[in-house]
N, C-alpha and C. Protein backbone atom coordinates (compact mmCIF):
# COMPACT_ATOMS: atom_id res chain seq x y z
N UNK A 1 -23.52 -14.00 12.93
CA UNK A 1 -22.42 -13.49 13.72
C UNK A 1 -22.15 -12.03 13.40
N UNK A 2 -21.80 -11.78 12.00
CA UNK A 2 -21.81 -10.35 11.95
C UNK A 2 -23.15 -9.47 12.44
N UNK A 3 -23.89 -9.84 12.19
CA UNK A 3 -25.41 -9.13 12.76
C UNK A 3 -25.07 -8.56 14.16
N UNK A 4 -24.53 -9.48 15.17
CA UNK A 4 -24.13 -9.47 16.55
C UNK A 4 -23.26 -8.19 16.20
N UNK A 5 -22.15 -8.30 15.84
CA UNK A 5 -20.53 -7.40 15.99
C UNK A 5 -21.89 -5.99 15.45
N UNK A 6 -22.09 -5.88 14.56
CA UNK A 6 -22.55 -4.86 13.55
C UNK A 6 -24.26 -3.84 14.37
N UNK A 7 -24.34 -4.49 15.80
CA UNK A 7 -25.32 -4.45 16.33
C UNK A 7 -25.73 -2.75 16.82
N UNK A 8 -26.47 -2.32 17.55
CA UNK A 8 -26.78 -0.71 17.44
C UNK A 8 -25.94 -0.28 18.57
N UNK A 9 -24.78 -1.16 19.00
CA UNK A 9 -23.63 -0.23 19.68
C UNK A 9 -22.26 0.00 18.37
N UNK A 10 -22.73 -0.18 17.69
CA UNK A 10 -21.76 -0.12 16.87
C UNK A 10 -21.32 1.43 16.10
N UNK A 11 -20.50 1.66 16.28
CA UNK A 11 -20.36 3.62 15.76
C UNK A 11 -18.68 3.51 15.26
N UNK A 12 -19.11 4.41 13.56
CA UNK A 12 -17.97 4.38 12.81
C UNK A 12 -17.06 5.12 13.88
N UNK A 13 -17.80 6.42 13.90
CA UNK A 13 -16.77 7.20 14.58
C UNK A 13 -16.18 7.04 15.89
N UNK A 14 -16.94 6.28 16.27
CA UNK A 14 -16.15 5.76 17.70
C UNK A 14 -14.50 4.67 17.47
N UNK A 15 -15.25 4.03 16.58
CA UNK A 15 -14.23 2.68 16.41
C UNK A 15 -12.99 3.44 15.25
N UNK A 16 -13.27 4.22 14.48
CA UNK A 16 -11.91 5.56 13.92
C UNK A 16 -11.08 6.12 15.31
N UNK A 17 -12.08 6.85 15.89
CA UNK A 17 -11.28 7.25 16.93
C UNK A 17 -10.41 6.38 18.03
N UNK A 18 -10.61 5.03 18.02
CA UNK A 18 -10.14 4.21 18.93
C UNK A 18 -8.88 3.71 18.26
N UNK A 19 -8.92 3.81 17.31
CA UNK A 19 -8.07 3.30 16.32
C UNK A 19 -6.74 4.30 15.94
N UNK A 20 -7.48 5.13 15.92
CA UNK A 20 -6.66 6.63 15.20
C UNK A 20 -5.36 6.66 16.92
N UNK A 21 -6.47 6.60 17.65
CA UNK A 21 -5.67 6.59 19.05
C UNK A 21 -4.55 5.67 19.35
N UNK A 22 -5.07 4.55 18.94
CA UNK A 22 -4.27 3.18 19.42
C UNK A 22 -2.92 3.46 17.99
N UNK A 23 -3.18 4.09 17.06
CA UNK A 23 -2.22 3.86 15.85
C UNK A 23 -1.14 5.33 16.59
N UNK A 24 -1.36 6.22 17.02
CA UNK A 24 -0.43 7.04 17.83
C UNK A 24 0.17 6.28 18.86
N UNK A 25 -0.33 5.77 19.50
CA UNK A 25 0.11 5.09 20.55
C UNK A 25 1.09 3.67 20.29
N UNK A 26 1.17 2.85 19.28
CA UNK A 26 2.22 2.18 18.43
C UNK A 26 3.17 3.24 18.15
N UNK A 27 2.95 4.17 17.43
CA UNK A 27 4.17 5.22 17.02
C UNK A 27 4.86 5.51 17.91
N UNK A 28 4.26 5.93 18.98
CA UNK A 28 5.19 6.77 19.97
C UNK A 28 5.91 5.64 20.94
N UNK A 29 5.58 4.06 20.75
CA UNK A 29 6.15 3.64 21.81
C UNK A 29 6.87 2.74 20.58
N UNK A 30 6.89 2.51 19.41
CA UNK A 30 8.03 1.98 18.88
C UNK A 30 9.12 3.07 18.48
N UNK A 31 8.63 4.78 18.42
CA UNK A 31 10.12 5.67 18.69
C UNK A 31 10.93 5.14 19.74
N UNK A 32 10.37 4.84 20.76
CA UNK A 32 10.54 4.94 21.97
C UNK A 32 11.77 3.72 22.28
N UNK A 33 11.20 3.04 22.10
CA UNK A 33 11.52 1.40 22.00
C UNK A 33 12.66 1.70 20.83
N UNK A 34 12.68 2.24 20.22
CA UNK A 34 13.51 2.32 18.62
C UNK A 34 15.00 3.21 19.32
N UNK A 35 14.76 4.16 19.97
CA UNK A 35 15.70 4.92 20.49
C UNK A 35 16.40 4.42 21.72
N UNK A 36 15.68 3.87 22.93
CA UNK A 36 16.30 3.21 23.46
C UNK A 36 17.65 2.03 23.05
N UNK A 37 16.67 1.13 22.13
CA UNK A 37 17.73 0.01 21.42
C UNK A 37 19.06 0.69 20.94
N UNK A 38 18.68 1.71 20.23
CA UNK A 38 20.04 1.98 19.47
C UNK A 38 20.72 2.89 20.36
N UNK A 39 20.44 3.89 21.34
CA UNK A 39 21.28 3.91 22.50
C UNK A 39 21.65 2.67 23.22
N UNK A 40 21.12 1.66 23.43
CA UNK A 40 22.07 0.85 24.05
C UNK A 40 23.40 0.01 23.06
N UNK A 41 23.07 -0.25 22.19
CA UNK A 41 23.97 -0.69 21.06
C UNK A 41 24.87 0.36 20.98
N UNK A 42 24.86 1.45 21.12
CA UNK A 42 26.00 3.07 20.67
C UNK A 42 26.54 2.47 22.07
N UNK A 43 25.82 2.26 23.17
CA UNK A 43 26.40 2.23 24.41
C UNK A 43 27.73 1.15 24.35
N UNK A 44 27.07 -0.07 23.94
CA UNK A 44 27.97 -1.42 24.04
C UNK A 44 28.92 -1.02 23.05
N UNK A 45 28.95 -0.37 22.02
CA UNK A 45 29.98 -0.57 20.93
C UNK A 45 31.22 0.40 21.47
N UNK A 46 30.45 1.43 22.20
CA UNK A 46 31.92 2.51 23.01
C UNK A 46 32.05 1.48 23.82
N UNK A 47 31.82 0.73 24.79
CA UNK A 47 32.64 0.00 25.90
C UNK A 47 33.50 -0.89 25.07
N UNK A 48 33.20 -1.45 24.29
CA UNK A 48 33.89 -2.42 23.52
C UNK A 48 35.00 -1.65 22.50
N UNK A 49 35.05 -0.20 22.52
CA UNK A 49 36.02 0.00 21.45
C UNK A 49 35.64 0.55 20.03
N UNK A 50 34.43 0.38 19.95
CA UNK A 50 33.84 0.48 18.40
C UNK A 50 34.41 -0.43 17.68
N UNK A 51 34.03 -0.21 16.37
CA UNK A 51 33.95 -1.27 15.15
C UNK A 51 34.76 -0.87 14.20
N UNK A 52 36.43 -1.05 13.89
CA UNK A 52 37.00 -0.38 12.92
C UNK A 52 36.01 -0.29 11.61
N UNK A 53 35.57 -1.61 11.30
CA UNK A 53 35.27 -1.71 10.22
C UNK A 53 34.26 -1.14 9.56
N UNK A 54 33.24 -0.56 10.48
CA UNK A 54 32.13 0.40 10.03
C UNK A 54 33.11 1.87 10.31
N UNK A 55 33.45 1.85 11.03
CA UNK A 55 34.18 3.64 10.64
C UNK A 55 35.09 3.72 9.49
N UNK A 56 35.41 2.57 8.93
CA UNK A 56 36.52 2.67 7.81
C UNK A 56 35.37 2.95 6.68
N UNK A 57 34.22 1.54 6.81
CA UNK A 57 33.31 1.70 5.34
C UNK A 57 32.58 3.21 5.26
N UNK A 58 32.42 4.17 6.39
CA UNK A 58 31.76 5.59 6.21
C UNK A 58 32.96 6.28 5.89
N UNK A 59 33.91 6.08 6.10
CA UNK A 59 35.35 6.52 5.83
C UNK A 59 35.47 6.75 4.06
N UNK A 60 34.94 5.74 3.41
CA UNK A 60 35.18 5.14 2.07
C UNK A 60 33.75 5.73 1.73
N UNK A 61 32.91 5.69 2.34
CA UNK A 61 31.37 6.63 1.48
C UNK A 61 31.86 8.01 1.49
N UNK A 62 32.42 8.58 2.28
CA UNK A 62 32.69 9.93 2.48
C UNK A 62 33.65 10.18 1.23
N UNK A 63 34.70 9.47 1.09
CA UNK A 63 35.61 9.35 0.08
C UNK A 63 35.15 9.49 -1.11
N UNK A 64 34.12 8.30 -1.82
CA UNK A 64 33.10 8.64 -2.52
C UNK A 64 32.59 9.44 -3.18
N UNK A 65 31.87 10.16 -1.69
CA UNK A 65 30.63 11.06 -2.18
C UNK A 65 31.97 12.31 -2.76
N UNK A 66 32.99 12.34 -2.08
CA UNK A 66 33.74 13.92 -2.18
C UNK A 66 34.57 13.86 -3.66
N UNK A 67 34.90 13.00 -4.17
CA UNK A 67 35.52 12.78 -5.36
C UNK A 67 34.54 13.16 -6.77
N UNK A 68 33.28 12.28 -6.34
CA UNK A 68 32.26 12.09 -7.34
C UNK A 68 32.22 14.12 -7.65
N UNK A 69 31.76 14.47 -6.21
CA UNK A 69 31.77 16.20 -6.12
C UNK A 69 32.82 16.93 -6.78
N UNK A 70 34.03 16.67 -6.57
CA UNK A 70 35.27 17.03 -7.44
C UNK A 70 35.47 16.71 -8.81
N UNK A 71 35.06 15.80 -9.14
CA UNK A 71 34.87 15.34 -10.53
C UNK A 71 33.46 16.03 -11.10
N UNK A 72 32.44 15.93 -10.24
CA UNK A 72 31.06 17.26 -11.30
C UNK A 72 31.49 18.46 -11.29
N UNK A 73 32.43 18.86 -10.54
CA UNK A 73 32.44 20.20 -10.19
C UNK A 73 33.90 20.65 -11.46
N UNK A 74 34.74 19.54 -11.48
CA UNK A 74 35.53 19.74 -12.56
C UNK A 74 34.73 19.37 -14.06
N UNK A 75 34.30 18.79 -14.26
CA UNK A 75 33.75 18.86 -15.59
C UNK A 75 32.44 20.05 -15.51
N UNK A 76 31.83 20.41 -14.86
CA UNK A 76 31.15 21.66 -15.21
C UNK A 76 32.06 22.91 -15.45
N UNK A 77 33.65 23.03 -14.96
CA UNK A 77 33.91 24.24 -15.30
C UNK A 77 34.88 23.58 -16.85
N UNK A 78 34.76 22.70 -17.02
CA UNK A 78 35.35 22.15 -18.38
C UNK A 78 34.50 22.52 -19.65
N UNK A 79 33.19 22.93 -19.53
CA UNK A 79 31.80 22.87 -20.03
C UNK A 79 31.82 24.52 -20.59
N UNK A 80 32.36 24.99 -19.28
CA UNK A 80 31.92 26.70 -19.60
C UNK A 80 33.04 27.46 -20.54
């Protein structure tokens, strides 16, 4: 069986290039597919109002990240 597949039509560089092709061609249509979805989800969540509860939890990362910053930024001038 392999003898058959492996036969004198067989070319590395052909079957790279078919490949190399077909692996762009997944990429660009799962961006694709990837961006659509999450525009429609952004879409449904404005008709519906949004989600308090995810704007509160980025609410609370933001909180977070800015304290942690206030606190390095106060102990480095504690340092000097």
């Amino acid at each position: 069986m392999v003898g058959t597949v492996v036969g004198s039509n067989f070319s590395v560089k052909k079957t790279l290039a078919a490949n190399f092709i077909a692996g762009i061609g997944w990429g660009v249509g799962a961006t694709i597919g990837l961006a659509f979805f999450l525009s429609l989800v952004t879409w449904i969540f404005a008709q519906l109002g949004g989600i308090p509860v995810i704007g509160r939890w980025f609410v609370e990362g933001i909180n977070v990240t800015n304290n942690a910053r206030e606190l390095k930024d106060a102990n480095s001038r504690l340092d000097r």
